[in-house]
Protein backbone atom coordinates (compact mmCIF):
# COMPACT_ATOMS: atom_id res chain seq x y z
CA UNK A 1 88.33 112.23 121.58
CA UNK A 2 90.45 115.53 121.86
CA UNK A 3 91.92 117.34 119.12
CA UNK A 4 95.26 118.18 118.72
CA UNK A 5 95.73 121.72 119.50
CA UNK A 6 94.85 121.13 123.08
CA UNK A 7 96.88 117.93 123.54
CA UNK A 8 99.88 120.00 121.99
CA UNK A 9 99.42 122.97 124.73
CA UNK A 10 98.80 120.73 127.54
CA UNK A 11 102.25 119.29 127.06
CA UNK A 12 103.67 123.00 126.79
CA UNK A 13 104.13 123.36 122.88
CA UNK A 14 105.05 127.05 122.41
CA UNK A 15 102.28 128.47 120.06
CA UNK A 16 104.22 129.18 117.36
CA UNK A 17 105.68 125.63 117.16
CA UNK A 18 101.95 124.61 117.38
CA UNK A 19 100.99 127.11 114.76
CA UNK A 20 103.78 125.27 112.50
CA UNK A 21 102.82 121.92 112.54
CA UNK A 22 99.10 122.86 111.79
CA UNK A 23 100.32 125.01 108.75
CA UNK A 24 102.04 121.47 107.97
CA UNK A 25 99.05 119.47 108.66
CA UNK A 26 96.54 121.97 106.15
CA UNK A 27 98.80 120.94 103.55
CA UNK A 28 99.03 117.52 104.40
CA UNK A 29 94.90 117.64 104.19
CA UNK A 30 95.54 118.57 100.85
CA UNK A 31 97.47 116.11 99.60
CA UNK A 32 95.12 113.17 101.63
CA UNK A 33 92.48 114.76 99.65
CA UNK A 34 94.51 114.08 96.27
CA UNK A 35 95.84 110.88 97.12
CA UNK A 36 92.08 109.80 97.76
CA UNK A 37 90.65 110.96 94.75
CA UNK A 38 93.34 108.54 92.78
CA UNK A 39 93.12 108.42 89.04
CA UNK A 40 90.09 111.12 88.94
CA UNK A 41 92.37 113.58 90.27
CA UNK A 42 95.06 112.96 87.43
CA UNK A 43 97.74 113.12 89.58
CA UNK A 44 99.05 109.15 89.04
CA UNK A 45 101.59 108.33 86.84
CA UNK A 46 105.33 109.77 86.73
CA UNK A 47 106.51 112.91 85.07
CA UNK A 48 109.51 112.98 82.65
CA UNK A 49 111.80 114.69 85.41
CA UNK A 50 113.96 112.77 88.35
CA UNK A 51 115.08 114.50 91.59
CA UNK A 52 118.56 115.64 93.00
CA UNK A 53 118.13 112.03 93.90
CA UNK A 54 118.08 110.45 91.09
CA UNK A 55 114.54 109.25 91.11
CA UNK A 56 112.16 109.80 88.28
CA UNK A 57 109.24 111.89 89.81
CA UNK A 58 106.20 110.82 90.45
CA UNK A 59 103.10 113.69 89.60
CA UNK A 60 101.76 113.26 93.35
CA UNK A 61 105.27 113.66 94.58
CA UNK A 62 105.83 117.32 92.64
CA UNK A 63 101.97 118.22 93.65
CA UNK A 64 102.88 117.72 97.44
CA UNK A 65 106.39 119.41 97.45
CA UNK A 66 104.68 122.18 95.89
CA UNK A 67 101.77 122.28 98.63
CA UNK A 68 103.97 121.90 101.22
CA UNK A 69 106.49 124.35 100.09
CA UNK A 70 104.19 127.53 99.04
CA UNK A 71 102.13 126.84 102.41
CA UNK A 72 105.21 126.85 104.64
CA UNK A 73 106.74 129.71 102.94
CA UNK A 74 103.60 132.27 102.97
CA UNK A 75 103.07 131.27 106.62
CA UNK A 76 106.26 133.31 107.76
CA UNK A 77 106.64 130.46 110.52
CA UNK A 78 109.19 129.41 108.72
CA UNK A 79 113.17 130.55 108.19
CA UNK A 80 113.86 127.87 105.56
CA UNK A 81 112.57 124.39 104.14
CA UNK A 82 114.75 121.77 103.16
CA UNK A 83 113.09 119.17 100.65
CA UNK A 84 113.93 115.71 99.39
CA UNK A 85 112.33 116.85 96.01
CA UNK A 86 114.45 120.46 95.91
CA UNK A 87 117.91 120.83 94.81
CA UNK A 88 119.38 123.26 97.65
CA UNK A 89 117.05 124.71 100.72
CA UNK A 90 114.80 127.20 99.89
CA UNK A 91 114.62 130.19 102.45
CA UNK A 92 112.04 131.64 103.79
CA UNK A 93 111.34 134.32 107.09
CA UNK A 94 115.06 135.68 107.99
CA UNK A 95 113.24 136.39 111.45
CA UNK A 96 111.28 133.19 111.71
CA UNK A 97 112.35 130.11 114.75
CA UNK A 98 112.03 127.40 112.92
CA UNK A 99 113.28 125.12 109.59
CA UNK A 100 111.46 122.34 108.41
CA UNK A 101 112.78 119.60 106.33
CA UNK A 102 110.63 117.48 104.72
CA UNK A 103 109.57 113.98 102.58
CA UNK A 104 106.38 114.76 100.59
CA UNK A 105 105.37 111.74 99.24
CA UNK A 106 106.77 108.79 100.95
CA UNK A 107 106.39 105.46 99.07
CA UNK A 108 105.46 107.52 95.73
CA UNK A 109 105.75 104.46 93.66
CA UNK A 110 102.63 102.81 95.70
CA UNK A 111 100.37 105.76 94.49
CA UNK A 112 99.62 104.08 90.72
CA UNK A 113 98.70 100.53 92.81
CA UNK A 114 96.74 102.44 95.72
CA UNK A 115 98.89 100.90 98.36
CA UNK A 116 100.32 103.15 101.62
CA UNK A 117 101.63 106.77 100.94
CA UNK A 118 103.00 109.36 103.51
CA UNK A 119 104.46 112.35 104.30
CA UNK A 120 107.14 112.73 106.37
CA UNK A 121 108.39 115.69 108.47
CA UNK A 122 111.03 117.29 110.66
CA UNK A 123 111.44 120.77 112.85
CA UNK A 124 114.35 122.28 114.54
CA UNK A 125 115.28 125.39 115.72
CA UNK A 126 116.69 127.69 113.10
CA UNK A 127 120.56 129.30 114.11
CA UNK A 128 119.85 133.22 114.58
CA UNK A 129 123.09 134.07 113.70
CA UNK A 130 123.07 132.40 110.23
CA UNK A 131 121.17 133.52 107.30
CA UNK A 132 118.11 132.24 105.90
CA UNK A 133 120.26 130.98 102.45
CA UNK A 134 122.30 129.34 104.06
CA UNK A 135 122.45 125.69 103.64
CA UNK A 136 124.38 124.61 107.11
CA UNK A 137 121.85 125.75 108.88
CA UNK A 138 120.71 122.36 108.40
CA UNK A 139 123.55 120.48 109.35
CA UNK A 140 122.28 119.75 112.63
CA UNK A 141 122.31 116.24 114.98
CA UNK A 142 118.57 115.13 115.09
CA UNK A 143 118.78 115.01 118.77
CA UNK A 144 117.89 118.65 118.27
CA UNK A 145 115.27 118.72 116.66
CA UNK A 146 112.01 119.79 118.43
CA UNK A 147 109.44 117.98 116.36
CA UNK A 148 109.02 115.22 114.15
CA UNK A 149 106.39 113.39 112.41
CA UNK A 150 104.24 111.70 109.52
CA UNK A 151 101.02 111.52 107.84
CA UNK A 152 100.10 108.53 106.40
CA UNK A 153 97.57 108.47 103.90
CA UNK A 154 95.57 104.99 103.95
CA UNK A 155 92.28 103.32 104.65
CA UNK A 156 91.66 106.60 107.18
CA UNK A 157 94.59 109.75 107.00
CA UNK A 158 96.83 109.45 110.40
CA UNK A 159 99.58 111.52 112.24
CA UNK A 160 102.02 110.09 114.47
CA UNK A 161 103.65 113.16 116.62
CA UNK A 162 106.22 114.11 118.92
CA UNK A 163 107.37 117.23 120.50
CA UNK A 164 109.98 115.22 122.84
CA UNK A 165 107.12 114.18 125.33
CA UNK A 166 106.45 110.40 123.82
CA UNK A 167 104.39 109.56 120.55
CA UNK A 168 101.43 110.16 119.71
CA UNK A 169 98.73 108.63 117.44
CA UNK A 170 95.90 111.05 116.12
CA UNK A 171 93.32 110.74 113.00
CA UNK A 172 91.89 112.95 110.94
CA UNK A 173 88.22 113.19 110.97
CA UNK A 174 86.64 113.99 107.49
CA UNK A 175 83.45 115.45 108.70
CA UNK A 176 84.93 118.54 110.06
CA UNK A 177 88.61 118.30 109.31
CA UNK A 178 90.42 117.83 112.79
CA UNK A 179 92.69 115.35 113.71
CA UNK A 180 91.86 113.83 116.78
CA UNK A 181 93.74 111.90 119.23
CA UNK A 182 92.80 108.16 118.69
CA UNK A 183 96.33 106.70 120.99
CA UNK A 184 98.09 108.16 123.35
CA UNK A 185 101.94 108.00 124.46
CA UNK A 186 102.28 104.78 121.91
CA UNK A 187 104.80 102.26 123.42
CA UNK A 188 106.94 99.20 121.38
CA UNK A 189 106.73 95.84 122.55
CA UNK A 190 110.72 95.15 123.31
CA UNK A 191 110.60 91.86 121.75
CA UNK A 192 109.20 91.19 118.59
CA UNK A 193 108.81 88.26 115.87
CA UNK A 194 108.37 90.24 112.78
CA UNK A 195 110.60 92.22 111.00
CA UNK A 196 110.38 94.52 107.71
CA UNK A 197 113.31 94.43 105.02
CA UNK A 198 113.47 95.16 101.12
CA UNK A 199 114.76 91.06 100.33
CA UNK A 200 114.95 91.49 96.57
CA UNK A 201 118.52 93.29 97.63
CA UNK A 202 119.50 90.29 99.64
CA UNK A 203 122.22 89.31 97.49
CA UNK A 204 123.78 92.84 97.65
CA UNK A 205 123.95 92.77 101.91
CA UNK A 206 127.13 92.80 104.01
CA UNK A 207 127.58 89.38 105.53
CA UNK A 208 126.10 90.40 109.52
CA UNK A 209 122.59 91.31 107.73
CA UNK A 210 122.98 88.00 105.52
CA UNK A 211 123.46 86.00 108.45
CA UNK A 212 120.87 87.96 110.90
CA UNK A 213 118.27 87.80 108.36
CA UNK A 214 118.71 83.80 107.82
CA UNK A 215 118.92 83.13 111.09
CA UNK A 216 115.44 84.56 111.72
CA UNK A 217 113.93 82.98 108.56
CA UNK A 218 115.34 79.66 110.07
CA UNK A 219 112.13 79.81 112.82
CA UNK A 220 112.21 77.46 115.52
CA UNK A 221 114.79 75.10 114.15
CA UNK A 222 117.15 77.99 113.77
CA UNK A 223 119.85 79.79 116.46
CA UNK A 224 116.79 82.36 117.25
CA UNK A 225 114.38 79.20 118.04
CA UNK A 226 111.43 81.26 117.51
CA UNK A 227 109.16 82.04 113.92
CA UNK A 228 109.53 85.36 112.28
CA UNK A 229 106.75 86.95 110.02
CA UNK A 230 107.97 89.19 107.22
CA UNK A 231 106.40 92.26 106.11
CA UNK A 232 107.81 94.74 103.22
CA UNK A 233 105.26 97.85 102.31
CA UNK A 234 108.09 99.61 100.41
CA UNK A 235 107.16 102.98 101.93
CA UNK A 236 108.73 103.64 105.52
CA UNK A 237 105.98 105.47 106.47
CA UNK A 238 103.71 102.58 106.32
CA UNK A 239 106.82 100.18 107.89
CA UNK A 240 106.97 102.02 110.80
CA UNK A 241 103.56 102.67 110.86
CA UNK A 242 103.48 99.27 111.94
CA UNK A 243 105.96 98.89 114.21
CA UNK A 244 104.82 101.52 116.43
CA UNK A 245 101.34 99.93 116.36
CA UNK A 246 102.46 96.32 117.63
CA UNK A 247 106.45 96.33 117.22
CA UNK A 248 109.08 94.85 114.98
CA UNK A 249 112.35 95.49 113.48
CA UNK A 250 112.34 97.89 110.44
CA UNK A 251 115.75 97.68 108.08
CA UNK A 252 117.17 99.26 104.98
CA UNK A 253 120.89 98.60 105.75
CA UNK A 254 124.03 99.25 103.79
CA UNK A 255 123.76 97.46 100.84
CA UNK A 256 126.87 96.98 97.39
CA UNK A 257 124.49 97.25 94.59
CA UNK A 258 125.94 100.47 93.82
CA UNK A 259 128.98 101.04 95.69
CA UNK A 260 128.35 104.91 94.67
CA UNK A 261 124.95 104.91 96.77
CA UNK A 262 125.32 101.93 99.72
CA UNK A 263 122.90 103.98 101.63
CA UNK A 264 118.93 104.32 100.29
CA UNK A 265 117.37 106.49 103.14
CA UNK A 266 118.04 109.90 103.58
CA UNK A 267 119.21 111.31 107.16
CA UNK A 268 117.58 115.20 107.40
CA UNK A 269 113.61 114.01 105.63
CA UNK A 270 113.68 110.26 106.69
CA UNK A 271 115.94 108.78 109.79
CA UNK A 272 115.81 111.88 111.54
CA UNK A 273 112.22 111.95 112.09
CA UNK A 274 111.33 108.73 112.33
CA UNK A 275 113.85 107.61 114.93
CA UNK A 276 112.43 110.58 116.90
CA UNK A 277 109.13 108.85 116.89
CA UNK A 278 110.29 105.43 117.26
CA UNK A 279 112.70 106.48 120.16
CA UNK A 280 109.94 108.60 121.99
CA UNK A 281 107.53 105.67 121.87
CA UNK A 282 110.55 103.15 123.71
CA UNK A 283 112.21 101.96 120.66
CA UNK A 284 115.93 102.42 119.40
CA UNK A 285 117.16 103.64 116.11
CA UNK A 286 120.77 102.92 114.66
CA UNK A 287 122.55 103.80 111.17
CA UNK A 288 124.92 101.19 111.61
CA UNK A 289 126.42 101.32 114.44
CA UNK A 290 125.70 104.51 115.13
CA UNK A 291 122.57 105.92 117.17
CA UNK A 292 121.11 108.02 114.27
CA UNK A 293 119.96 110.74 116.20
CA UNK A 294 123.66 111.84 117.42
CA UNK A 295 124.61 111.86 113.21
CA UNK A 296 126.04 115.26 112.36
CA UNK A 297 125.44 115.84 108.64
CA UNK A 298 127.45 116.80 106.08
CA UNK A 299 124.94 118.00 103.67
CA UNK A 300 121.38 117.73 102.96
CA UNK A 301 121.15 114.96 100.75
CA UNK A 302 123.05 112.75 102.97
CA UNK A 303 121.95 109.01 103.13
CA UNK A 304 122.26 106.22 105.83
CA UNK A 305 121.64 102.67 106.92
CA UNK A 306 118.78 102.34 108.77
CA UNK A 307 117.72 99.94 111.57
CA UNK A 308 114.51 100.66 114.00
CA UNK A 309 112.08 99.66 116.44
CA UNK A 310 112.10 97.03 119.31
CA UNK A 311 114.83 97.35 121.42
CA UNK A 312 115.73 93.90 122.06
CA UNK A 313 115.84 92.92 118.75
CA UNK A 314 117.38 96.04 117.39
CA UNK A 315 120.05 95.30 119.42
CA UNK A 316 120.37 91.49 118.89
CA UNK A 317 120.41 92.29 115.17
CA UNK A 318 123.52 95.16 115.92
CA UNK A 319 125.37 92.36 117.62
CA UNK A 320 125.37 90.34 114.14
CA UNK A 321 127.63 93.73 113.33
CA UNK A 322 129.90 93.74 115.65
């Protein structure tokens, strides 16, 4: 098995983009290491605290913002971070190439059950003639951005990765702390018969995702005339995870349970990246309509609909919207 450095170089990764995403990965080391240790590290549990978000804060996910933020700052690789856990962006280098924006602690909530955890990141060029304080220079398409990934912290600690030439699978090996390529240029079935969706908020859907969603649960006496399994980890990390191991449909769409917040993923820490992955390993990835990787934002917190993974069935599910 090969690790990653050399993969990374082979398909022309300048070094300091490579240096970046293994300054990324020693934190994310970290924060396998804490997850692993569960209750003896006293780390479960929430604090009394909730995020720009709203959320109430979970002790891991403080712990990994923290890692991942002082790492990424005293590496100087670095021109700003952008954090679901952090207010504004938080700048860094003024001379450095890069900006990262990150999830720490995907799935947070599964940490007190030891179920699937991840982190969750994205790079893109930083604008030279902007300065490092300055939040817009986030408010870029994520068709721009130059790497993407996640860590998933489960039975064994994985990265998917892409740099724009497909997506990769590696895993990190514990005896001397590489990750090493385990699958390589992953590719999603186009057809699929499993799909992942929070249905607690089924009541709360627009009527196309209603009537896609019953048509599929209607199997092979239904309009679809084929069975559907249903899967639900309630972290996206571990959701597409999955798809990008043997396909499927992955959806948090637009929902009116709070007509103030229709949207529950965010664009820069969650869409972004993952419909890099999902699109560099054959797969499509729409926020509505929309293809999410064309989305400008409009600020850093910004949240959208979300629907990824095999292309057929993306798209027969987009056709329920139109």
């Amino acid at each position: 098995m090969r690790r990653l450095p050399p993969v990374l170089i082979e398909d022309g990764c300048p070094r300091d983009l490579l240096s970046l995403i293994r300054t990324i990965l020693a934190a994310c080391k970290e924060i396998s290491f804490r997850v692993s240790q569960g209750e003896l590290s006293g780390v479960l549990g929430s604090t009394l605290d909730e995020n720009i978000q709203g959320e109430t804060q979970k002790k891991l996910d403080v712990l990994s913002n923290q890692l991942l933020k002082d790492i990424l700052l005293e590496s100087g690789y670095v021109k700003a971070i952008a954090s679901e856990e952090e207010d504004y962006t938080v700048a860094g280098n003024p001379d450095a190439e890069y900006i990262v924006a990150f999830d720490p602690l995907d799935g947070s909530s599964n940490t007190d059950i030891n179920s699937l955890v991840g982190t969750i990141f994205s790079i893109m060029k930083a604008p030279k003639d902007k300065a490092a304080d300055d939040q817009s220079i986030f408010m870029q398409a994520g068709k721009h951005q130059v790497a993407a990934g996640y860590v998933l912290y489960g039975p064994s600690t994985m990265l998917a990765l892409t740099i724009g030439k497909g997506t990769r699978l590696f895993t990190l090996d514990r005896t001397h702390g590489s990750f090493l390529l385990t699958e390589d240029k992953v590719a999603i079935p186009e057809d699929t018969k499993e799909f992942a969706i929070n249905a607690s908020n089924q009541r709360h859907w627009l009527a196309p995702m209603q009537n896609y969603i019953a048509d599929c649960l209607a199997g092979e006496e239904g309009p679809r005339k084929k069975n559907f399994n249903m899967r639900w980890i309630a972290c996206m990390v571990g959701d597409v995870h999955r798809l990008l191991c043997r396909g499927g449909l992955f959806t948090y769409p637009e929902d009116t349970k709070n007509p103030e917040k229709p949207f529950k993923l965010r664009l820069l820490y969650e869409a972004n990246p993952m419909a890099m992955l999902v699109e560099q390993a054959g797969g499509v990835a729409y926020a509505g309509l929309d293809r999410i990787l064309d989305i400008e934002p409009q600020e850093i917190h910004q949240r959208v609909a979300v629907t990824m993974g095999s292309k057929n069935e993306v798209e027969i599910c987009l056709d329920y919207h139109k």
